[in-house]
C-alpha atoms as a PDB file:
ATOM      1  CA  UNK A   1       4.640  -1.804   9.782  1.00  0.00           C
ATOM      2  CA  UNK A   2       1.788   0.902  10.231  1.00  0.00           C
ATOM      3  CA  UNK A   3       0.359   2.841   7.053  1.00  0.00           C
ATOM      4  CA  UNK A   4      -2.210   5.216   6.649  1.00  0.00           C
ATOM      5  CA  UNK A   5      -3.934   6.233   3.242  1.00  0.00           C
ATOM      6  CA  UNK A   6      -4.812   9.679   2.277  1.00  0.00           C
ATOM      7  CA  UNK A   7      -8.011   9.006   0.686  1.00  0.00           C
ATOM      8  CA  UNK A   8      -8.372  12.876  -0.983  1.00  0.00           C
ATOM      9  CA  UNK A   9      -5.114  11.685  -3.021  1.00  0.00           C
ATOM     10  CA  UNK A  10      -6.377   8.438  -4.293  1.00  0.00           C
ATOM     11  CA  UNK A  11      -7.163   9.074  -7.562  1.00  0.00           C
ATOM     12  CA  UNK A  12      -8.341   5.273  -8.236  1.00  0.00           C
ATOM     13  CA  UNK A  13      -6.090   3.612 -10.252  1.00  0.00           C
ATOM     14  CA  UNK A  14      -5.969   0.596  -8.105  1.00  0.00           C
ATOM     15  CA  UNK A  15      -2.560  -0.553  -8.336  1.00  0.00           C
ATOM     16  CA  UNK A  16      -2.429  -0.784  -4.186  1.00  0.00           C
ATOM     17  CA  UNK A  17      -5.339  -3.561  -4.509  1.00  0.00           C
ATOM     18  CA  UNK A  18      -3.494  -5.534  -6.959  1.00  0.00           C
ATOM     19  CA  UNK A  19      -0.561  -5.559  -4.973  1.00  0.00           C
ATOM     20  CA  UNK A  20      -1.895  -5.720  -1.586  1.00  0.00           C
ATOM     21  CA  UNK A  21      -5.681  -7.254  -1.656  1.00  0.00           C
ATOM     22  CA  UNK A  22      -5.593  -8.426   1.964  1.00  0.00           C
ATOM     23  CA  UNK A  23      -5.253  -4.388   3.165  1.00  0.00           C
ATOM     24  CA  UNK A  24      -6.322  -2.764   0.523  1.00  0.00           C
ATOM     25  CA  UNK A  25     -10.285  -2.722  -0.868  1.00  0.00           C
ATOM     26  CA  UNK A  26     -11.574  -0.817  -3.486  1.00  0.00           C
ATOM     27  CA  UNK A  27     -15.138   0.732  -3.694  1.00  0.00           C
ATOM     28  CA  UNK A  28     -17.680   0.687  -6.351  1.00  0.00           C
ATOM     29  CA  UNK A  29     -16.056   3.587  -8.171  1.00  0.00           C
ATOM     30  CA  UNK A  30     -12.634   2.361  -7.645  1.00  0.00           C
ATOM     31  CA  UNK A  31     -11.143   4.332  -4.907  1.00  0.00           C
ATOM     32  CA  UNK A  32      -9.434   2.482  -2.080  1.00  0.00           C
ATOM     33  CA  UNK A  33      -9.786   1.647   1.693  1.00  0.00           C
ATOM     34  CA  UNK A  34      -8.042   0.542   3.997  1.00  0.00           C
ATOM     35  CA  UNK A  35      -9.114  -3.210   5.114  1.00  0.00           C
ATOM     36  CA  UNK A  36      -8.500  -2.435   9.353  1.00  0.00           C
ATOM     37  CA  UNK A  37      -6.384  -0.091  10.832  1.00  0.00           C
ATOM     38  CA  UNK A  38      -3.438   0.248   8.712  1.00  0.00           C
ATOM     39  CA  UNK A  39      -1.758  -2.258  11.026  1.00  0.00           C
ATOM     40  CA  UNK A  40       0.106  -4.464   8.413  1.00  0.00           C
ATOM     41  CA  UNK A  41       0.994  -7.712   9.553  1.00  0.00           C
ATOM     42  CA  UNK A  42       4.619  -9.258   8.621  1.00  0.00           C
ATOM     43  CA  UNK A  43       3.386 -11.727   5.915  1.00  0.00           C
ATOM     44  CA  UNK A  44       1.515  -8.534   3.764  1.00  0.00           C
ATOM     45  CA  UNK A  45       4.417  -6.478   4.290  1.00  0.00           C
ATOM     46  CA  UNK A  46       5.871  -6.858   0.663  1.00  0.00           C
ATOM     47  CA  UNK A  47       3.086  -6.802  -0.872  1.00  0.00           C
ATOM     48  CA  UNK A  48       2.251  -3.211   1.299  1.00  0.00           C
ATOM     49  CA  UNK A  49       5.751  -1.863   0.106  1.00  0.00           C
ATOM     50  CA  UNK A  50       4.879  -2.250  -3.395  1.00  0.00           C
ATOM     51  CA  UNK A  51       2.122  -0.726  -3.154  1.00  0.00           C
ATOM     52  CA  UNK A  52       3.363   1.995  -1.256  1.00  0.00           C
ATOM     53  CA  UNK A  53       6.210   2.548  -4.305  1.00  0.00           C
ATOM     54  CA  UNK A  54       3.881   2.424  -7.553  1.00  0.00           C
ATOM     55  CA  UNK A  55       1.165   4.599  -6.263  1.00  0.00           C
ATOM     56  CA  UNK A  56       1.414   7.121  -8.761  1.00  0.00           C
ATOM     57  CA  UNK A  57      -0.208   9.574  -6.553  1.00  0.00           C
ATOM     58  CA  UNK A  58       1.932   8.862  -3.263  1.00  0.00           C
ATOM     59  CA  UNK A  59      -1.696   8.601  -0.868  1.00  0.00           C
ATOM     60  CA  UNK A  60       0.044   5.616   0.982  1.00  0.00           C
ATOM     61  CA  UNK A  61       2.297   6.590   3.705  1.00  0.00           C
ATOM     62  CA  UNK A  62       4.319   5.025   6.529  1.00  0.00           C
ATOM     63  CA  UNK A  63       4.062   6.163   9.892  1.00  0.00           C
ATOM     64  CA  UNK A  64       6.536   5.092  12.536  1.00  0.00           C
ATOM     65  CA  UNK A  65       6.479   2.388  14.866  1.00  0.00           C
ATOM     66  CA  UNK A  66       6.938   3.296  18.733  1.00  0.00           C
ATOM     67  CA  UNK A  67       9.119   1.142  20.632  1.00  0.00           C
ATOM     68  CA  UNK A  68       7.018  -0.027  22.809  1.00  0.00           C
ATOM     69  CA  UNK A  69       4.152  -1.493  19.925  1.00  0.00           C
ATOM     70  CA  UNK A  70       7.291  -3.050  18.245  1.00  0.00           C
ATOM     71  CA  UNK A  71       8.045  -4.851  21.711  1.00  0.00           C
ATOM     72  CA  UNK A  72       4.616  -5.775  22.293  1.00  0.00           C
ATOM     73  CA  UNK A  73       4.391  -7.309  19.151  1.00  0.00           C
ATOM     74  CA  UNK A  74       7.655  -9.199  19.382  1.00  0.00           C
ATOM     75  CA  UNK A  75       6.124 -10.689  22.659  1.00  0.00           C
ATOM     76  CA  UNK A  76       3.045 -11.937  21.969  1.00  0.00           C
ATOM     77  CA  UNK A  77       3.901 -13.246  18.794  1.00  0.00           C
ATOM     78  CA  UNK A  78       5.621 -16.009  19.737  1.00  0.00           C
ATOM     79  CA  UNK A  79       2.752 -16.636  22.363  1.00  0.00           C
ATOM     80  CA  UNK A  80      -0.084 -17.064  20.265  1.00  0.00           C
ATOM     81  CA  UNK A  81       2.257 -19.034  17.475  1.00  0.00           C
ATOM     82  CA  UNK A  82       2.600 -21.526  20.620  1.00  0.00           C
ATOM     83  CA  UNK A  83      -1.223 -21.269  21.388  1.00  0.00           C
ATOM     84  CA  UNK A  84      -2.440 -21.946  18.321  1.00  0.00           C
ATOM     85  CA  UNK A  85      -0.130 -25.127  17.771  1.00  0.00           C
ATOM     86  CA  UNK A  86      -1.190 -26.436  21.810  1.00  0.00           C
ATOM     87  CA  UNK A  87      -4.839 -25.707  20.637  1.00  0.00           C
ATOM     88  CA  UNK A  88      -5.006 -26.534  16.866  1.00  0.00           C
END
């Protein structure tokens, strides 16, 4: 899942950084970021999709995957799940 946040939308209420803490950050007068590149890995992904449904404002959006990130990631997942078990 990719997102992207219209920052000139946000209108601070937070409810993205409740849901989603781990991609979402909020600065010191309560307006988000995004934590990376919008790049949401599969674990965060529910947490992502709520936010994405109760901002009031609708700054979160999805953008599409191409085919050939979703392969990539699909490979090299199960790689480094197997390098981190030969190495941990």
């Amino acid at each position: 899942m990719k997102i992207k946040l219209d920052r000139t939308l946000c209108d601070g209420f937070g409810l993205c950084a409740d849901h989603a803490p781990e991609t979402f950050s909020l600065d010191e007068w309560g307006y988000v970021s995004l934590v990376g590149t919008g790049d949401v890995a599969p674990e965060d992904e529910e947490g992502v999709r709520r936010a994405l449904l109760d901002c009031p404002v609708h700054a979160i959006l999805t953008l599409p995957q191409t085919t050939a990130t979703r392969s990539a990631t699909a490979e090299t997942t199960p790689a480094m799940a197997g390098d981190r078990r030969q190495h941990g």
